[in-house]
Structures are given as C-alpha cells and as structure tokens.
Protein backbone atom coordinates (compact mmCIF):
# COMPACT_ATOMS: atom_id res chain seq x y z
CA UNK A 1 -10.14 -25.02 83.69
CA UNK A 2 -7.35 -23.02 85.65
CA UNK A 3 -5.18 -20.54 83.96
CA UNK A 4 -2.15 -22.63 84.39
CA UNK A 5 -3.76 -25.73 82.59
CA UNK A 6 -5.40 -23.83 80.30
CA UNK A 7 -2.11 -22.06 79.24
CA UNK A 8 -0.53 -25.61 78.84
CA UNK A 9 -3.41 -26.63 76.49
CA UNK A 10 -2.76 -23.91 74.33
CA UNK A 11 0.82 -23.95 74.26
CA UNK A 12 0.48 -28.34 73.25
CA UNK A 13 -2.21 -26.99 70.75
CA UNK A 14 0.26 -24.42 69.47
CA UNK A 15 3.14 -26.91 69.33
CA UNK A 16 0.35 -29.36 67.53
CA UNK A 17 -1.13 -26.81 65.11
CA UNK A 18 2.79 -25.96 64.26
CA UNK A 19 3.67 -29.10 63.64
CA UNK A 20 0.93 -29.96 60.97
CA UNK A 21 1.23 -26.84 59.20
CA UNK A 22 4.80 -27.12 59.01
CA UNK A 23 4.60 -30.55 57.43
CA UNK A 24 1.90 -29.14 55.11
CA UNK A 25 3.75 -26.74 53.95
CA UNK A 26 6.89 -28.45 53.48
CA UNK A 27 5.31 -31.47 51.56
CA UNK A 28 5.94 -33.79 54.62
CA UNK A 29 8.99 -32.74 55.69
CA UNK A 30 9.27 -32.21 59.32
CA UNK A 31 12.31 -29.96 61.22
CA UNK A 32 11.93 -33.24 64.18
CA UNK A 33 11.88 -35.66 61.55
CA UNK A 34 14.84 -37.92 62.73
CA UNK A 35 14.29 -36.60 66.42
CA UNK A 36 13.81 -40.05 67.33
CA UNK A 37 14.58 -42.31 64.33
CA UNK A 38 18.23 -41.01 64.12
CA UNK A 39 19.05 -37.88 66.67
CA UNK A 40 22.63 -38.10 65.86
CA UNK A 41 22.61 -37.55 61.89
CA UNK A 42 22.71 -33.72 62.05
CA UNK A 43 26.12 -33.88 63.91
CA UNK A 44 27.84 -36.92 61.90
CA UNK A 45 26.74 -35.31 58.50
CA UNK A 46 28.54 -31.57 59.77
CA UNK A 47 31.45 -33.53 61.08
CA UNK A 48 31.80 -35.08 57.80
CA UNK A 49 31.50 -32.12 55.75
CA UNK A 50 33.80 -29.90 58.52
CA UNK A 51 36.68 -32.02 57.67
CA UNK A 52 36.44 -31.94 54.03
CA UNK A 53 35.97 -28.12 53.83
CA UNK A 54 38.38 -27.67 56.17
CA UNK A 55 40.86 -29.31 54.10
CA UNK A 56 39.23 -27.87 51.15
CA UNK A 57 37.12 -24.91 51.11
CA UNK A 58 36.55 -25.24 47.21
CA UNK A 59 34.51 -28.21 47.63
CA UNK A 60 31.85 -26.10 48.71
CA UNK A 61 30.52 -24.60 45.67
CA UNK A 62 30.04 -28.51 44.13
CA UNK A 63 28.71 -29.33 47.04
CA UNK A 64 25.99 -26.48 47.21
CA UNK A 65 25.88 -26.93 43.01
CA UNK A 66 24.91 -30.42 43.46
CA UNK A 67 21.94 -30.07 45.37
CA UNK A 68 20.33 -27.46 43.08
CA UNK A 69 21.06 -29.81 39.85
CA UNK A 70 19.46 -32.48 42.00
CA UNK A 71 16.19 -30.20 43.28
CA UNK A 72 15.79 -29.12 39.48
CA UNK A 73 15.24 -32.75 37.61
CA UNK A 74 12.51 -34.93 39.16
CA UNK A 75 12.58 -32.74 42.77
CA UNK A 76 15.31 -32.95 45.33
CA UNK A 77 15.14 -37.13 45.27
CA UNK A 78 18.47 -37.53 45.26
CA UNK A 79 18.55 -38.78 41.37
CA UNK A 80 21.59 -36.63 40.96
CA UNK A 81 23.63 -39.56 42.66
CA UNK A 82 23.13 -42.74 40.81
CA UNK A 83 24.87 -44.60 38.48
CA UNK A 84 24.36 -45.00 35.07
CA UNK A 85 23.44 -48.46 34.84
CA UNK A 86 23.16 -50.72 31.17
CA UNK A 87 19.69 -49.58 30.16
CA UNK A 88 19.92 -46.03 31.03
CA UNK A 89 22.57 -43.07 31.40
CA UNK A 90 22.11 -41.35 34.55
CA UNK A 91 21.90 -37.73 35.47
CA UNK A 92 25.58 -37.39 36.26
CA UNK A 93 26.38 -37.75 33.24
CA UNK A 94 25.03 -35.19 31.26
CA UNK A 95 26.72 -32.55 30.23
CA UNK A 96 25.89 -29.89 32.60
CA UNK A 97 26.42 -32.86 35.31
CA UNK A 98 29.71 -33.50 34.32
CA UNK A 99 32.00 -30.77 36.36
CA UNK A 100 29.87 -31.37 39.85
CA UNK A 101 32.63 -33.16 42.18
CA UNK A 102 32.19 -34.02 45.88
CA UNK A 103 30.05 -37.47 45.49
CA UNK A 104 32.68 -39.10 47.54
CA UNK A 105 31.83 -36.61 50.57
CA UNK A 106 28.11 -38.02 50.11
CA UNK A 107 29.41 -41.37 50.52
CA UNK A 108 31.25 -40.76 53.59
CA UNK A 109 28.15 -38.90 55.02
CA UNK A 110 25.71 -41.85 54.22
CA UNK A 111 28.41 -44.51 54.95
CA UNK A 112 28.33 -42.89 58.41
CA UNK A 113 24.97 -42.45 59.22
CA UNK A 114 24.42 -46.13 58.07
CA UNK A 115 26.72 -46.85 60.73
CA UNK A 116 24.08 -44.81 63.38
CA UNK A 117 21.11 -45.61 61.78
CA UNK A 118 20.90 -48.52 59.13
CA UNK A 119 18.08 -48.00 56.67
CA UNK A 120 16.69 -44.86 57.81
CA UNK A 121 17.97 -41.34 56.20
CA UNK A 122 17.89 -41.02 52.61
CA UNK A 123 20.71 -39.72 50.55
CA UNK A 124 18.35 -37.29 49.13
CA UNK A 125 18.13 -35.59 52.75
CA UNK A 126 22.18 -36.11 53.36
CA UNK A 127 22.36 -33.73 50.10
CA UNK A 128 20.26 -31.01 51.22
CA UNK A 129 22.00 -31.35 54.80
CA UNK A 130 25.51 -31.48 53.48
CA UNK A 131 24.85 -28.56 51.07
CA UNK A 132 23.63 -25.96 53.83
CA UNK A 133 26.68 -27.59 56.08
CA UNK A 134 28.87 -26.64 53.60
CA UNK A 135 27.95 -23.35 52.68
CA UNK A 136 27.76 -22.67 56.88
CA UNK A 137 31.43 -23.18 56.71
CA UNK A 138 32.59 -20.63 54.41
CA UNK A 139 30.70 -17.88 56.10
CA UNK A 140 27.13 -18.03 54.56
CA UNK A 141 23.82 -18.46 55.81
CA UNK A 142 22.73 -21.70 57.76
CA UNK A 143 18.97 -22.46 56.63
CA UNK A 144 16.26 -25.00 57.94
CA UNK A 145 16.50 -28.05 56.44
CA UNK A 146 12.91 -29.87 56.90
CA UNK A 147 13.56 -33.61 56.43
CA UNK A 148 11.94 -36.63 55.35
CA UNK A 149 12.85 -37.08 51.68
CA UNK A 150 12.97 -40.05 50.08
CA UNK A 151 15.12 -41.44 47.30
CA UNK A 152 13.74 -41.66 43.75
CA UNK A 153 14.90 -45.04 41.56
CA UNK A 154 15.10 -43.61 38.34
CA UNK A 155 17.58 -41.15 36.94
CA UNK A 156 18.20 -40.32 32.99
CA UNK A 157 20.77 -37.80 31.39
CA UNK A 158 18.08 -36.51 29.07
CA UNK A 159 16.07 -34.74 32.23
CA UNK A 160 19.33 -33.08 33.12
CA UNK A 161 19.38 -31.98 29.85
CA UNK A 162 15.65 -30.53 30.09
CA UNK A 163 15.62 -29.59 33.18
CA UNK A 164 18.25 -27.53 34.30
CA UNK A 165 18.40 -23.98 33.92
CA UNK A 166 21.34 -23.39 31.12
CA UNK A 167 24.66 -21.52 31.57
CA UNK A 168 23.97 -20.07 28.35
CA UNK A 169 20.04 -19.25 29.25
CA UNK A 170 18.08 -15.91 28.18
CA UNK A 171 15.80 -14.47 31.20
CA UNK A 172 12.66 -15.80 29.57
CA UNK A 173 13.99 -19.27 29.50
CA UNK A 174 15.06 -18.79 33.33
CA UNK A 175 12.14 -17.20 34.46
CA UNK A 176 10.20 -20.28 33.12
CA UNK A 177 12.50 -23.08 34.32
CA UNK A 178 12.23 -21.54 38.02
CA UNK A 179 8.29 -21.16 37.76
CA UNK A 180 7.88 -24.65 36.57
CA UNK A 181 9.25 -25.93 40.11
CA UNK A 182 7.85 -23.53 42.12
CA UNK A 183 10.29 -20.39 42.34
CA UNK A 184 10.20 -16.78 41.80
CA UNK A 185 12.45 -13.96 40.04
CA UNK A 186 13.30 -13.35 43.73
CA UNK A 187 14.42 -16.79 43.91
CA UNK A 188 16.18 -16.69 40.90
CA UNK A 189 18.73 -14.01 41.64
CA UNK A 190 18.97 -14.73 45.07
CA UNK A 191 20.13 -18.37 44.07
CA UNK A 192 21.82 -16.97 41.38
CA UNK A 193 23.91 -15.26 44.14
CA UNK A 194 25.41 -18.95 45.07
CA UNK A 195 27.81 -18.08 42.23
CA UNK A 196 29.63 -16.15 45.02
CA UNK A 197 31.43 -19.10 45.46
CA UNK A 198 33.24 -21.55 43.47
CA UNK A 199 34.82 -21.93 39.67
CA UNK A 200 33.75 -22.85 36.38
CA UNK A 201 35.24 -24.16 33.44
CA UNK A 202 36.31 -22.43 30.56
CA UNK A 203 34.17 -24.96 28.39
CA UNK A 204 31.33 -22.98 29.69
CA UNK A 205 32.22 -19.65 28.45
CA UNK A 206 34.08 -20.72 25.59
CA UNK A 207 31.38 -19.06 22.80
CA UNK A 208 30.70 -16.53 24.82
CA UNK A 209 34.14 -15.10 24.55
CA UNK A 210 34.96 -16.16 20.81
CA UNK A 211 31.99 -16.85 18.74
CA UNK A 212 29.10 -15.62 20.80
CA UNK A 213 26.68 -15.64 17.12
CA UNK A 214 28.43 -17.82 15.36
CA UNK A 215 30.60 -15.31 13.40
CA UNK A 216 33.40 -15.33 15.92
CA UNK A 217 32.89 -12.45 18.11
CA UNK A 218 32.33 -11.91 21.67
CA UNK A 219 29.15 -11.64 23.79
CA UNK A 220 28.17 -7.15 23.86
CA UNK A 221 27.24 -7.77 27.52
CA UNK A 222 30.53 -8.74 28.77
CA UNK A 223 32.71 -5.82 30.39
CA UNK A 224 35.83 -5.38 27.55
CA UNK A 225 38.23 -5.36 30.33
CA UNK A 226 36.99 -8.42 32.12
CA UNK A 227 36.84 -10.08 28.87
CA UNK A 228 40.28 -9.92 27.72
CA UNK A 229 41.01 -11.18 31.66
CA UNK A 230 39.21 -14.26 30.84
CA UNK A 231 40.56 -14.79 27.33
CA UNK A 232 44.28 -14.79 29.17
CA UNK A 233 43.14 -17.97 30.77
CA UNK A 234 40.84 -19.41 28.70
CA UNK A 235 41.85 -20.23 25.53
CA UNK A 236 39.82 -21.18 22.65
CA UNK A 237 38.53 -24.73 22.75
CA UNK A 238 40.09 -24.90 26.19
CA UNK A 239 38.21 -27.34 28.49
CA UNK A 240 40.47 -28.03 31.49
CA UNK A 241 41.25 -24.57 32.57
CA UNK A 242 38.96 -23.07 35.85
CA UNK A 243 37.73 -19.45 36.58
CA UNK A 244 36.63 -18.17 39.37
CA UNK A 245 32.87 -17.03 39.33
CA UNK A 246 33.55 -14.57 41.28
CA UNK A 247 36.63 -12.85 40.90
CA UNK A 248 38.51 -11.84 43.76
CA UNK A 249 35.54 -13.53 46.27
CA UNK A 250 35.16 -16.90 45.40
CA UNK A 251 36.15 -18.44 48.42
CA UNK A 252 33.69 -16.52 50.63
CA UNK A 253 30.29 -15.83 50.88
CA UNK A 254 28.88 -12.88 50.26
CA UNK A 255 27.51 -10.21 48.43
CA UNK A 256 30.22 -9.14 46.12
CA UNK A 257 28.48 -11.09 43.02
CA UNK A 258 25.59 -8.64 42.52
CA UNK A 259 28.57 -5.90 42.89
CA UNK A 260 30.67 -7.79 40.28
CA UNK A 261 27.23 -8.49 37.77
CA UNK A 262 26.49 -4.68 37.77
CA UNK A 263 29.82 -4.09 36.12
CA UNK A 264 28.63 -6.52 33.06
CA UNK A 265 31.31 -9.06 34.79
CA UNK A 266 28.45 -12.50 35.98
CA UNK A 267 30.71 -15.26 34.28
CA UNK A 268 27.91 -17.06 32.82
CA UNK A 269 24.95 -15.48 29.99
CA UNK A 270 22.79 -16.69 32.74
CA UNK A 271 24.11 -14.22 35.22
CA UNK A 272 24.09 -11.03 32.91
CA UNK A 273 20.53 -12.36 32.07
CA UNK A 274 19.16 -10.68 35.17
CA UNK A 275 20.45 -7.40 33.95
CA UNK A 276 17.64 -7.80 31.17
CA UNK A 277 14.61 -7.67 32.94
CA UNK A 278 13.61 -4.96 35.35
CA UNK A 279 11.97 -7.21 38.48
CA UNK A 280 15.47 -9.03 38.27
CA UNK A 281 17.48 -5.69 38.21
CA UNK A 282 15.49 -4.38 41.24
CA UNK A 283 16.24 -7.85 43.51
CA UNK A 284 19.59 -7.45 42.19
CA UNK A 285 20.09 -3.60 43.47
CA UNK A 286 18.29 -4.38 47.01
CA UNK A 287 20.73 -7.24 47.38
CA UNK A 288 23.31 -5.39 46.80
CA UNK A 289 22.28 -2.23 49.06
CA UNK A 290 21.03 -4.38 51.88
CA UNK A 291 22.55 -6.55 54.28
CA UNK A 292 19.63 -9.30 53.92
CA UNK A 293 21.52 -11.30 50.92
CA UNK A 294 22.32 -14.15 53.77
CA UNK A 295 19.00 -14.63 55.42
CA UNK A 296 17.12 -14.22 51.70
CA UNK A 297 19.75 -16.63 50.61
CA UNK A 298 18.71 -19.25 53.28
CA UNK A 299 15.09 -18.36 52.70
CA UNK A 300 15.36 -19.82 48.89
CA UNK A 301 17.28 -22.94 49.84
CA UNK A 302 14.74 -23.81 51.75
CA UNK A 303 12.18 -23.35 49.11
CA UNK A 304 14.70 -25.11 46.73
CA UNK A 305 14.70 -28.18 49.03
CA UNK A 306 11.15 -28.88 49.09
CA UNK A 307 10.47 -28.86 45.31
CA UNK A 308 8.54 -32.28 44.48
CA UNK A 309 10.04 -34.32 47.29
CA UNK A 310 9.16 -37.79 47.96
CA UNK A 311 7.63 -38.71 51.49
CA UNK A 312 5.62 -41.68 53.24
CA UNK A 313 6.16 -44.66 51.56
CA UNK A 314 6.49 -43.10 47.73
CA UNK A 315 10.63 -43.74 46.68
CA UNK A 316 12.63 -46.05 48.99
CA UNK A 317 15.84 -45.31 51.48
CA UNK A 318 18.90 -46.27 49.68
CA UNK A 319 21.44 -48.09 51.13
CA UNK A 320 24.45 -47.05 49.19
CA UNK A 321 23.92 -43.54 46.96
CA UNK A 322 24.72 -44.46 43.85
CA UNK A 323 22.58 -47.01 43.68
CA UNK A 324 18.72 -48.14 44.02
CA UNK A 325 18.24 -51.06 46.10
C-alpha cells in the first residue's frame, strides 16, 4: 500500500472512528446530523432568533432558561413546550414554568424549518439550537450542538415540580438534582453563571427579603446594602415587578455574576448556595480570576443538551410544538 493511499485510509478511518465515538458519547447525537436531511436548518433557526434578539436582547435569558427547565424534567425532549391538554397539566405550567417567555420564537423557528424540511427536525433540537443562538448574540459563548433529538409525548406539571433545581435550593439539594442527570459542582456554577443575563421576578425573592424563617426577617446571606436595593422595588407580596439578576450586567454576557455573588449579592438562595460549600467556592474564584468562564460555559451546555435524549425511533418529530401528533 503506498504512502499516499495509506494516509487516505487512515484519515477515512479517523473521520469513521470520530464519527462513532462522537455519537456514543453524545447518546446518538451527531454534529452532521441534518447534513443531508435538512442542511439549511442551522441558518433559518439563527435568522429567526437574530431578529428577535435584535429587537429584543432580553429575550435571551428565557430563551437560554427554557432549555435548561426542559433538559432537567424527562431530558432535553422538548416536554417543556406542550400544552396542557384535559387529562393532564403540562410542564409550562408549573410554577417555576410560569415566568419562561419566548415560545412564540420556537414557533417561528419550527414553523420555518417545516417550511425547508417537513417532518424532519424536532422541536426538542430547535430548543437547544435557538438557546446557544441566542446566547451567541449577546456576546457569550457559541457551543456544539450535537443533534438528533427527538420529541417526548408526555409532559406533567408535577415533574417540573420535582425536577427542577429550586430558586430557593440549599447546596445539598443542588448538588443532588445536578448528579441525578449527569452534572458536576463544576457544572453547577458554571451554569449557574447563565444568571449573567436576564431578570427575575420579585415573587421569587419575596421570603427571602421579608420572612426568610417564617418570623419576618430577611435572609443573613444577603449583602444589607443590596437588600434594601431590592426591597425599593420589590415590595412585599409583589409579583409583577422584575429585577435584574445581575445588576448592572444583565444584558451581557460575562463574568461579572461570580464578581457580584462574592459580595453576598446572587439574587436567588440558589446562587449564594455555592458560597456554602468549598468545591463550589473554588469553581467560583477560578471563574472569576480566569478568562475561561465562556468556553467552560459552552462546555456545560453541551453536557446539559445531551441529558436523557431521545434518538432512533424512541419519541416522534412533532409537527407543531405544542403539541404531540
């Protein structure tokens, strides 16, 4: 066998050997998947989202928000999008569901690709895509998104509400939600780092600022300064007002949160969690000393998007999002 042949046999066995392992490891998810199937539904999902965060950049937070609630209760199947129908209350409309906006932008992206490619991208792979596309365009990390996902037909408000890791959650109870699908303490406060980005309501700090044990006081680990910020606009009981998560960044990306959670001011018990255990307080510090937050960022996302995904013939390809076929 000559060099030059022999070269090209190990550079089809390389491409070969890469391709297997990759869908291995990403549960049958391939980078090519719609290479041939669909080559245009990278562009027409971006264009969609370009427009929307163009006119909005807010909308990326949701966006990014919903695929995590999605990835966390029954794996990134896109349950997170269906209707409630007369025998069962879907995901959306559990509590911690309630807030997430931007399902119309998933419409719009699926409606779209229908139009390319009837039948043959799932809505659960249009999340993950639009999520990372939206993200891209307020100057964070763009990640690998293997496809091939499927759409799951079931979706109940109680596995939101068992599933999701809780605003109001100690570490323990953090640590174990992420290690049940699959994710470290790295992962955690490197996703945790999303919170960069976006607002929350003031429902979901309301007893942590005025009756954090029941005897109307406020949560110790809150900065005393940031606090009484917050309490200007959030009043008791209040449950339309926003806040940023954030404050001061929450329209970019960046690094700023793990700066702003080191003062005792992460918006959520959740985020001054981290500051509780030592492993999270050292991913915390080398986030915030390092320039890697981006690329670590992306390197959890894609980890994220691969938790208990449907592939082959298990699920089915939805036609419209919100509903099974």
């Amino acid at each position: 066998m000559t060099s030059l042949v022999m070269a090209a046999f190990i550079s089809v066995a390389s491409v070969l050997i890469f391709g297997v392992s990759l869908s291995e490891e990403a549960g049958g998810l391939s980078l090519n998947f719609y290479d041939r199937s669909c080559p245009g539904v990278y562009s027409a999902v971006d264009k969609v989202v370009r427009t929307h965060v163009m006119n909005a950049p807010s909308i990326a937070a949701p966006l990014l928000r919903m695929h995590f609630h999605d990835c966390f209760v029954r794996g990134c199947d896109g349950s997170v999008l269906l209707n409630s129908i007369k025998s069962q209350k879907a995901e959306k409309v559990a509590f911690p569901n309630l807030s997430l906006r931007g399902f119309e932008i998933i419409d719009e992206a699926k409606a779209v690709v229908e139009k390319l490619c009837p039948g043959v991208v799932s809505c659960a792979d249009i999340l993950a895509l639009v999520a990372r596309d939206a993200v891209h365009k307020v100057g964070g990390p763009s990640w690998n998104v293997p496809t091939g996902r499927r759409d799951g037909k079931l979706s109940r408000d109680t596995d939101a509400l068992t599933n999701l890791p809780p605003a109001n959650g100690n570490f323990s109870t953090l640590k174990s939600i992420f290690a049940n699908v699959g994710l470290s303490v790295k992962d955690l406060v490197v996703l945790s780092g999303g919170h960069t980005i976006g607002t929350a309501h003031c429902s979901s700090i309301n007893t942590r600022l005025y009756n954090f044990s029941g005897k109307g006081d406020m949560d110790p680990a809150l900065d005393k300064t940031y606090a009484a910020q917050l309490k200007i606009k959030c009043k008791p009981g209040d449950t339309t007002n926003r806040v940023e998560m954030d404050p001061g960044s929450f329209k970019t990306f960046d690094n700023n949160y793990f700066s702003t959670l080191e003062k005792r001011r992460g918006l959520f018990q959740s985020d001054a969690a981290l500051l509780t255990d030592n492993e999270a307080t050292s991913y915390l510090k080398a986030e915030l000393q390092s320039s890697t937050f981006s690329s670590d960022f992306g390197v959890s996302m894609e980890k994220m998007g691969k938790i208990s995904v449907l592939t082959g013939t298990a699920g089915e390809i939805r036609r419209k999002c919100g509903f099974t076929n």
